[in-house]
C-alpha atoms as a PDB file:
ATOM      1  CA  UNK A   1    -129.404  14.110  70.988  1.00  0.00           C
ATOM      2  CA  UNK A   2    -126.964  12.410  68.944  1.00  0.00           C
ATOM      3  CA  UNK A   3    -123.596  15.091  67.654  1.00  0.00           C
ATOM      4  CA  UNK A   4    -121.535  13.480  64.964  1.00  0.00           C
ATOM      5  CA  UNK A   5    -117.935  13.186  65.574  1.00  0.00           C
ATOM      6  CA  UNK A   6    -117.096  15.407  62.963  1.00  0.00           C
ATOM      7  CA  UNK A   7    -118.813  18.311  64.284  1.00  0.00           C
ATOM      8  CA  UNK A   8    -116.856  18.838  66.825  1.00  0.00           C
ATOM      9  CA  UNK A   9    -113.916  18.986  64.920  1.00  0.00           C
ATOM     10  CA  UNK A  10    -114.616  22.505  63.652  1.00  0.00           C
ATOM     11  CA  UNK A  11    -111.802  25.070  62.750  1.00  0.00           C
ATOM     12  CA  UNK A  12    -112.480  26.877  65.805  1.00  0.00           C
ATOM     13  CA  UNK A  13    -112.359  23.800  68.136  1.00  0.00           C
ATOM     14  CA  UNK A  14    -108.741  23.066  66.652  1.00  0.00           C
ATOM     15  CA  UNK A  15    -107.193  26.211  66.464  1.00  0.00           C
ATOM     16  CA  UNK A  16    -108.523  26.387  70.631  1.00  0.00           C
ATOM     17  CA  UNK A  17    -106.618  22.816  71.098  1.00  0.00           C
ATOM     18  CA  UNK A  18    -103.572  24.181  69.491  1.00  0.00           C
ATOM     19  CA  UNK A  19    -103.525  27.319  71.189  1.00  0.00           C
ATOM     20  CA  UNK A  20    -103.629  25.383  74.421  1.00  0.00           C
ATOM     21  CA  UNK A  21    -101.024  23.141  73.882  1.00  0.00           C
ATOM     22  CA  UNK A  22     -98.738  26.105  72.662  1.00  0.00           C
ATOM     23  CA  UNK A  23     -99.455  27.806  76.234  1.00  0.00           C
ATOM     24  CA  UNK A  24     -98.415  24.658  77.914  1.00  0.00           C
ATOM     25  CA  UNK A  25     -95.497  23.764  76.513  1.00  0.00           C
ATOM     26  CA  UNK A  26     -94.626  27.497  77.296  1.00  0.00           C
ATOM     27  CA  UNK A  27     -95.131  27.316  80.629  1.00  0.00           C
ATOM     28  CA  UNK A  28     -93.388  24.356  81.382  1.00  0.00           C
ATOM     29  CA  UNK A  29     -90.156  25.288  79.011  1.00  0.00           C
ATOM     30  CA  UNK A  30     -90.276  28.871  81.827  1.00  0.00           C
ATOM     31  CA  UNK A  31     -90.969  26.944  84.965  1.00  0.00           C
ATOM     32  CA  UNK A  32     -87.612  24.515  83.660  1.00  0.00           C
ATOM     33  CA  UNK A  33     -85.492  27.802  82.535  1.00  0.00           C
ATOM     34  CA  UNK A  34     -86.219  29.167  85.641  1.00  0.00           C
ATOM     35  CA  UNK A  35     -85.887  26.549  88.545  1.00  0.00           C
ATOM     36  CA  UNK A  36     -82.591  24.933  86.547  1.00  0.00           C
ATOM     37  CA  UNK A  37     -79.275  25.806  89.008  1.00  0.00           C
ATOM     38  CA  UNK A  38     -77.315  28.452  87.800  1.00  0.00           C
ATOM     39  CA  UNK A  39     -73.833  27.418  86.043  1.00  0.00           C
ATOM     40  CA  UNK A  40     -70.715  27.402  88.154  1.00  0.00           C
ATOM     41  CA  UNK A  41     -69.135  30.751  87.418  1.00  0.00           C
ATOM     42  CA  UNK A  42     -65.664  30.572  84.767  1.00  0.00           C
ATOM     43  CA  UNK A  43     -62.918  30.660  86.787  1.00  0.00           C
ATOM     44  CA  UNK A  44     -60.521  32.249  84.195  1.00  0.00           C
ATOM     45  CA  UNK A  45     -57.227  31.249  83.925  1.00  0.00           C
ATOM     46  CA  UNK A  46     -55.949  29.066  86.203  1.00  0.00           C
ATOM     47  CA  UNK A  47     -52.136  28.828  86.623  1.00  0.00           C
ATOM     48  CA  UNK A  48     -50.276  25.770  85.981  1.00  0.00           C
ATOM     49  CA  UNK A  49     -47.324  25.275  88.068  1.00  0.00           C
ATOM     50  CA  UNK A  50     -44.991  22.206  85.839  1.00  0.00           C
ATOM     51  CA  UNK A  51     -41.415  21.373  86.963  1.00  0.00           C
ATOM     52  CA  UNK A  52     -38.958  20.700  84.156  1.00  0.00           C
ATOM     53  CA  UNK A  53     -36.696  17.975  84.978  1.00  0.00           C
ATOM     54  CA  UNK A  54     -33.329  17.708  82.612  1.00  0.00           C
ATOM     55  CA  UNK A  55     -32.552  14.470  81.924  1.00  0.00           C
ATOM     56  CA  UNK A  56     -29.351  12.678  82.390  1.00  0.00           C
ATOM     57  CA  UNK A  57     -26.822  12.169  80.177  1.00  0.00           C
ATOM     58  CA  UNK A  58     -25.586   8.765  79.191  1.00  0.00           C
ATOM     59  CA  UNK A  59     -24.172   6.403  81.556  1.00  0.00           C
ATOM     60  CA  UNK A  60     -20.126   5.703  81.351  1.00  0.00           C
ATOM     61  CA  UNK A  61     -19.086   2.808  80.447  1.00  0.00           C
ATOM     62  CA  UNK A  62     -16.026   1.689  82.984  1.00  0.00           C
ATOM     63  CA  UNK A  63     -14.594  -0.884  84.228  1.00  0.00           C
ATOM     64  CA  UNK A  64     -15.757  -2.141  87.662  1.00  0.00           C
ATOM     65  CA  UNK A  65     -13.364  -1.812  90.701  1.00  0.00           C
ATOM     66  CA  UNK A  66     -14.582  -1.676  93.960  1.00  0.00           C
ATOM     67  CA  UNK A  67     -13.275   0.694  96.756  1.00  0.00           C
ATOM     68  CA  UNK A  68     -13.257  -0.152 100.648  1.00  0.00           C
ATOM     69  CA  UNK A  69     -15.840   1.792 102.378  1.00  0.00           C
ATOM     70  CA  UNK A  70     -13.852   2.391 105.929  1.00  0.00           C
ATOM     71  CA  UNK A  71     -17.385   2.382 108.038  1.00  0.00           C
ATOM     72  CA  UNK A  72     -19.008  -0.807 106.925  1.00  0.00           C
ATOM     73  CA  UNK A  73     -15.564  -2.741 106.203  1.00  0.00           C
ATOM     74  CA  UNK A  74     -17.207  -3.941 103.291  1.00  0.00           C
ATOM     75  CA  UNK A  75     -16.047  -2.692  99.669  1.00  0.00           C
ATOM     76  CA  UNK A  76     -18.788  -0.328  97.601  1.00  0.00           C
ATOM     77  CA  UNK A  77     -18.923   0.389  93.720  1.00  0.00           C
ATOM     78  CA  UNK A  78     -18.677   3.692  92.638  1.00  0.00           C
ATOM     79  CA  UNK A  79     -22.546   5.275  92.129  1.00  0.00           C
ATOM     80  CA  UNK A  80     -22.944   6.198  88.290  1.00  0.00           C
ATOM     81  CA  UNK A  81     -21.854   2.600  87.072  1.00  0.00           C
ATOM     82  CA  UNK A  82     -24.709   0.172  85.740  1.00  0.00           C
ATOM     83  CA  UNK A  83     -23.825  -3.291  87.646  1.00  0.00           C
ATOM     84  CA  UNK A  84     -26.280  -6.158  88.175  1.00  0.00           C
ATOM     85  CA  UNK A  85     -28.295  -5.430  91.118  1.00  0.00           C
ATOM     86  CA  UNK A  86     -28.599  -1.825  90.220  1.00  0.00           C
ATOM     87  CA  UNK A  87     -31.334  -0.028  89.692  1.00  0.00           C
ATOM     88  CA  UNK A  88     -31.429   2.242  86.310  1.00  0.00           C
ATOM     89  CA  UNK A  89     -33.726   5.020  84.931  1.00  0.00           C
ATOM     90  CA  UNK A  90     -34.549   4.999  81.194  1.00  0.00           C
ATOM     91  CA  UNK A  91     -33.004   8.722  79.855  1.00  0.00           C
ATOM     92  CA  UNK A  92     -32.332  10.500  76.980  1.00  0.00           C
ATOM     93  CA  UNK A  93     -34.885   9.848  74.799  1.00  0.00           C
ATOM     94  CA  UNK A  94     -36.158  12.055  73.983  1.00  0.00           C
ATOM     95  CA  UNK A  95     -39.627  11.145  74.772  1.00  0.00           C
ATOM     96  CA  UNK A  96     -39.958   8.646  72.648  1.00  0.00           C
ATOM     97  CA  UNK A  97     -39.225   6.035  74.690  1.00  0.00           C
ATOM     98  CA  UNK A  98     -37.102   3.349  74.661  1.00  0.00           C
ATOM     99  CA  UNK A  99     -37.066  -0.540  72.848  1.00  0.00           C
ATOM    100  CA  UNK A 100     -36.860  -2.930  75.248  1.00  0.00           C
ATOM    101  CA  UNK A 101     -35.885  -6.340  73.775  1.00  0.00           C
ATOM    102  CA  UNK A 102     -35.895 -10.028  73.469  1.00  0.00           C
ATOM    103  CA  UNK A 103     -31.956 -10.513  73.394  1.00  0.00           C
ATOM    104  CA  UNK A 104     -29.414  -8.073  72.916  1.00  0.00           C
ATOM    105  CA  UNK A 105     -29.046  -6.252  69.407  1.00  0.00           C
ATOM    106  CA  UNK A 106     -31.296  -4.456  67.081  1.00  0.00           C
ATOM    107  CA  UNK A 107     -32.404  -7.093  65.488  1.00  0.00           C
ATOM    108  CA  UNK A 108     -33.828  -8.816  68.162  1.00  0.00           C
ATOM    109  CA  UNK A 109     -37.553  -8.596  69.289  1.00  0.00           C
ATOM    110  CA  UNK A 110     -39.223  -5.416  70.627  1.00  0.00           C
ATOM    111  CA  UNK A 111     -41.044  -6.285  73.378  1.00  0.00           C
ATOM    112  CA  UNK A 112     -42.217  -2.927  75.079  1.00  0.00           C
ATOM    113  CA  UNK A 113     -41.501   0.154  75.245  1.00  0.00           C
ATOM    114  CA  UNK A 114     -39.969   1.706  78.383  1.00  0.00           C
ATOM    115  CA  UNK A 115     -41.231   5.237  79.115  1.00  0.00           C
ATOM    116  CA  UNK A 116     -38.858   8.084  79.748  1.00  0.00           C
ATOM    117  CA  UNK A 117     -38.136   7.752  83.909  1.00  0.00           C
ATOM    118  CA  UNK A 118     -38.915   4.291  84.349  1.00  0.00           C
ATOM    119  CA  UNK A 119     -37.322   2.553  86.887  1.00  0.00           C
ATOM    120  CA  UNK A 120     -35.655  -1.018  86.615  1.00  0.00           C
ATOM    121  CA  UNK A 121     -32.981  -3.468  88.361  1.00  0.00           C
ATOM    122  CA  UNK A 122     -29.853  -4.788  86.113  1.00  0.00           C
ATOM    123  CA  UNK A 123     -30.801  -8.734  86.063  1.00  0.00           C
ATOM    124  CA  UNK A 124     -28.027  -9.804  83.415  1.00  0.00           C
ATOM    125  CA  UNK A 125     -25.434  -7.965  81.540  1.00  0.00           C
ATOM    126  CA  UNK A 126     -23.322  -6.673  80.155  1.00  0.00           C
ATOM    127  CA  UNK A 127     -23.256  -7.899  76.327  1.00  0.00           C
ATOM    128  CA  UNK A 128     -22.227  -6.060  73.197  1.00  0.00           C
ATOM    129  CA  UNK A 129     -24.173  -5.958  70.400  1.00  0.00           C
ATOM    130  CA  UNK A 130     -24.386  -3.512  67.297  1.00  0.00           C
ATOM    131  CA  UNK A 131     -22.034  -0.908  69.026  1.00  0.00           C
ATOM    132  CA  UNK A 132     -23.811  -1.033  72.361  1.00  0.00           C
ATOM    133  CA  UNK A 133     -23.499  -2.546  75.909  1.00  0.00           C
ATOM    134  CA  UNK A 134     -26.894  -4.605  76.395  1.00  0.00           C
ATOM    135  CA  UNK A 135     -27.935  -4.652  79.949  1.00  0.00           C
ATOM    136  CA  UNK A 136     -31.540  -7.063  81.330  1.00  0.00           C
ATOM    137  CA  UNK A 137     -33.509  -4.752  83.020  1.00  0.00           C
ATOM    138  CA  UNK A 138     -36.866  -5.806  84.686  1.00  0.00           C
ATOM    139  CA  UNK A 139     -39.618  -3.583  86.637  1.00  0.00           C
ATOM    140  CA  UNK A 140     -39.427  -4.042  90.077  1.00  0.00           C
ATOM    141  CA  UNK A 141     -43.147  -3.617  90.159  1.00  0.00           C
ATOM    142  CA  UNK A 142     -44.164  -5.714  87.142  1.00  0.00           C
ATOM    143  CA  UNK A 143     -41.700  -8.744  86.636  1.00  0.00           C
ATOM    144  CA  UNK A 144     -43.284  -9.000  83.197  1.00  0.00           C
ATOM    145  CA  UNK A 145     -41.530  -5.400  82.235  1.00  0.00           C
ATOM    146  CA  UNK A 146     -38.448  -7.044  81.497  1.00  0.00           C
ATOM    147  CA  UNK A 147     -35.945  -6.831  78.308  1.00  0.00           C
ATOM    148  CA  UNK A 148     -32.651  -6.238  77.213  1.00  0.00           C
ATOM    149  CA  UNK A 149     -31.820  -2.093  76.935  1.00  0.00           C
ATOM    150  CA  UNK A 150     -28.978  -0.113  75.554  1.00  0.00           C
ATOM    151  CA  UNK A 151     -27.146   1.080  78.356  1.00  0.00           C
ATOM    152  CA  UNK A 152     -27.013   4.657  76.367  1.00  0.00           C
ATOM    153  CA  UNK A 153     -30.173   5.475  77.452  1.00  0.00           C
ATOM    154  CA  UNK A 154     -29.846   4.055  80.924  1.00  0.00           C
ATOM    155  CA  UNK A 155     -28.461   6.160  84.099  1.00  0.00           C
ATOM    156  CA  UNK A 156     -28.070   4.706  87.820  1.00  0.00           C
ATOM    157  CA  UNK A 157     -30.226   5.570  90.629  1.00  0.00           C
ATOM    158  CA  UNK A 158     -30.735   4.999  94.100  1.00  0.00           C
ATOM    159  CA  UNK A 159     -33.016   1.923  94.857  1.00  0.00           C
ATOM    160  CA  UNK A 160     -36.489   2.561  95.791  1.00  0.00           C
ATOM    161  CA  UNK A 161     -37.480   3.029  99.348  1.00  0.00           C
END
């Protein structure tokens, strides 16, 4: 006995199909709902603990005159004066960093910006230009980080360790 294709495809026969694949798709989306790991719980609000640093003020300009240090016999230069050898911090910025450049002056080439607490050694300097002292700085970390800086924006520090 030969059935034609189309009689099995009967209203009843369809709605039965549907209806199956309905219950299916329900019980899978319940067995995933159900065997999914909870989410972490919310903490709430978490304290954040931030320490405010005030920056320097400018560096003085001054003129260089070494005193004898009695211990080492040999003579020192005061601490807060920018000398080559040095290392500076960039301050006083404000947070918007600061222009390091080509040659001294304002009209020379930016090259990079220094971030706010950077630390560099004095390579060259000093040279005035456009009411500044110009001092080379260059990264100790990155020898490419180098540029001419105003020294407004530059205070000594203690060499790295």
């Amino acid at each position: 006995m030969t059935r034609n294709p189309r009689q099995l495809l009967t209203l009843p026969v369809l709605i039965g199909a549907l209806g199956f694949a309905c219950l299916l798709t329900v019980s899978a989306l319940a067995w995933f709902g159900f065997s999914a790991a909870s989410p972490p719980s919310d903490p709430g609000l978490v304290p954040a603990y931030l320490t405010l640093i005030p920056a320097s003020t400018s560096t003085p300009l001054a003129t260089l005159t070494p005193t004898p240090d009695p211990l080492a016999g040999t003579s020192t230069l005061p601490a807060n004066i920018i000398v080559i050898g040095a290392y500076v911090q960039i301050t006083g910025t404000g947070g918007d960093g600061l222009r390091l450049r080509s040659a001294p002056g304002l009209a020379s080439e930016q090259l990079f910006l220094g971030e706010d607490a950077e630390v560099f050694q004095v390579k060259d300097g000093p040279q005035e230009a456009n009411g500044y002292i110009w001092w080379y700085i260059v990264a100790p970390y990155d020898e490419s980080r180098s540029g001419w800086a105003a020294a407004n924006f530059l205070s000594v520090v203690p060499p790295p360790q």
